[in-house]
Protein backbone atom coordinates (compact mmCIF):
# COMPACT_ATOMS: atom_id res chain seq x y z
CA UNK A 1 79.41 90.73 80.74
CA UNK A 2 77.37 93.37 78.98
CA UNK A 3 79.70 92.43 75.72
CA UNK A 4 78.70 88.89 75.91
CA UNK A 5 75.03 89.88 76.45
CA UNK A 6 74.79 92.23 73.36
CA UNK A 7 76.79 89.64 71.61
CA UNK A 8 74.87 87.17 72.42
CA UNK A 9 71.69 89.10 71.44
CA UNK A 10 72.86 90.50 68.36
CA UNK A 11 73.58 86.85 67.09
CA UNK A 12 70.20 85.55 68.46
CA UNK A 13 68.17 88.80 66.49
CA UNK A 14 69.98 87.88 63.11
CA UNK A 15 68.91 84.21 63.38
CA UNK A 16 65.86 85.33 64.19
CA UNK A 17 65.30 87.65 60.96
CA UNK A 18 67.42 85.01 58.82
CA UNK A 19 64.56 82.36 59.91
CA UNK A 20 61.97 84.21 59.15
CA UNK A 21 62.70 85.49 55.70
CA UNK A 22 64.44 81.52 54.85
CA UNK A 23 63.60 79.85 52.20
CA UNK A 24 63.51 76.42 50.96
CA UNK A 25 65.02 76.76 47.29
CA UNK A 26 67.74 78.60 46.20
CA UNK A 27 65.60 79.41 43.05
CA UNK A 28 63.02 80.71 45.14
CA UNK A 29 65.02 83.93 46.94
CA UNK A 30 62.34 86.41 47.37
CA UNK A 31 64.17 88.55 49.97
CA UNK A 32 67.32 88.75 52.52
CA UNK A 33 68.81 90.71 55.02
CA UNK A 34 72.30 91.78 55.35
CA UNK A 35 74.48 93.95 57.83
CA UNK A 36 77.11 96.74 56.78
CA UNK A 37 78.31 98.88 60.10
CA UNK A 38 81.95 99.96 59.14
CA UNK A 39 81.89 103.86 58.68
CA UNK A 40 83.05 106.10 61.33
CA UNK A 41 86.72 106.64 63.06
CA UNK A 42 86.18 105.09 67.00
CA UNK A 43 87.85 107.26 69.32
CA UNK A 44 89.01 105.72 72.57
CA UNK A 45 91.57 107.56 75.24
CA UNK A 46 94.48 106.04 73.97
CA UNK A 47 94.37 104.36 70.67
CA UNK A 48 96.98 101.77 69.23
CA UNK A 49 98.26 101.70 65.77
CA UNK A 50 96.14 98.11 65.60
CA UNK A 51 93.15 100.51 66.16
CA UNK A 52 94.75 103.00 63.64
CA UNK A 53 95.12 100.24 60.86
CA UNK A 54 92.14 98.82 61.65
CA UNK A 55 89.92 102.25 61.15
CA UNK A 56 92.30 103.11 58.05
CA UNK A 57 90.94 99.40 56.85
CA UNK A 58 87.44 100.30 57.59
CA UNK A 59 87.67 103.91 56.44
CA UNK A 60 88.81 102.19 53.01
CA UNK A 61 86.02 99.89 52.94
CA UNK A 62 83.44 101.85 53.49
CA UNK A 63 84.67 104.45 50.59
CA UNK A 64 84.76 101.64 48.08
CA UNK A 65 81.02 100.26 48.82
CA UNK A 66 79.76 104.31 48.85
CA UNK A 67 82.23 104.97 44.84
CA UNK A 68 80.02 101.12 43.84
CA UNK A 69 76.82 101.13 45.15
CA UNK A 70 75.94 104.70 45.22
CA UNK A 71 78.46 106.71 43.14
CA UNK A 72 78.50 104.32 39.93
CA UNK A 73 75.16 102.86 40.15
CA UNK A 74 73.15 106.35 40.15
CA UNK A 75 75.86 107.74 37.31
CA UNK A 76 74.34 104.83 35.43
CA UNK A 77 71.04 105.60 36.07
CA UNK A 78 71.64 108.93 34.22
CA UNK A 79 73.03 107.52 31.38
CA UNK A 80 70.41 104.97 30.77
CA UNK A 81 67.72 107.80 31.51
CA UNK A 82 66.29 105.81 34.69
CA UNK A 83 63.67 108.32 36.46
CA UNK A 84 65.07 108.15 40.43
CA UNK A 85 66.24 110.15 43.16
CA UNK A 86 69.31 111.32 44.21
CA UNK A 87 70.67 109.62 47.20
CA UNK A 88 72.95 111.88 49.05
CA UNK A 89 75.92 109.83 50.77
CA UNK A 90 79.19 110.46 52.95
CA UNK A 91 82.46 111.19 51.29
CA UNK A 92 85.32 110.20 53.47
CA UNK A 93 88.10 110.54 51.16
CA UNK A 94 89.28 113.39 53.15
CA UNK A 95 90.11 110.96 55.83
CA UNK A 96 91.73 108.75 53.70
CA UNK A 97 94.14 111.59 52.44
């Protein structure tokens, strides 16, 4: 029951947030929202190898969007000289090993 219920609100808070940053016109995309929740190992009492390959999966998904968005995008803000701010992010490579 309390699945369904969060379930049920999660999808009901995203429309909400979707319909209130929509927009008529492709052309005219001023903003969106999006949803990335795949870091982290869950640890149950007994886990299955589905649960294994499935955190392995997530583990390895997670590392690729930190190496592009974060990794490669701020080593190209040094070479092009952009003034920013380090952004400090988790490695998990050492879980992948």
């Amino acid at each position: 029951l309390a699945k369904t219920l969060y379930g049920a609100l999660f999808l009901w808070l995203v429309g909400e947030i979707n319909s209130s940053i929509a927009w008529k016109n492709d052309k005219e995309v001023y903003s969106s929202c999006g949803v990335l929740d795949i870091f982290g190992f869950e640890c149950f009492e007994t886990n299955s190898f589905e649960q294994l390959c499935i955190n392995f999966a997530n583990e390895s998904l997670q590392q690729q969007f930190n190496k592009f968005v974060f990794e490669l995008e701020q080593t190209k803000y040094e070479e092009e000289g952009i003034d920013w701010t380090f952004i400090s992010f988790p490695n998990n490579q050492d879980c992948l090993d």
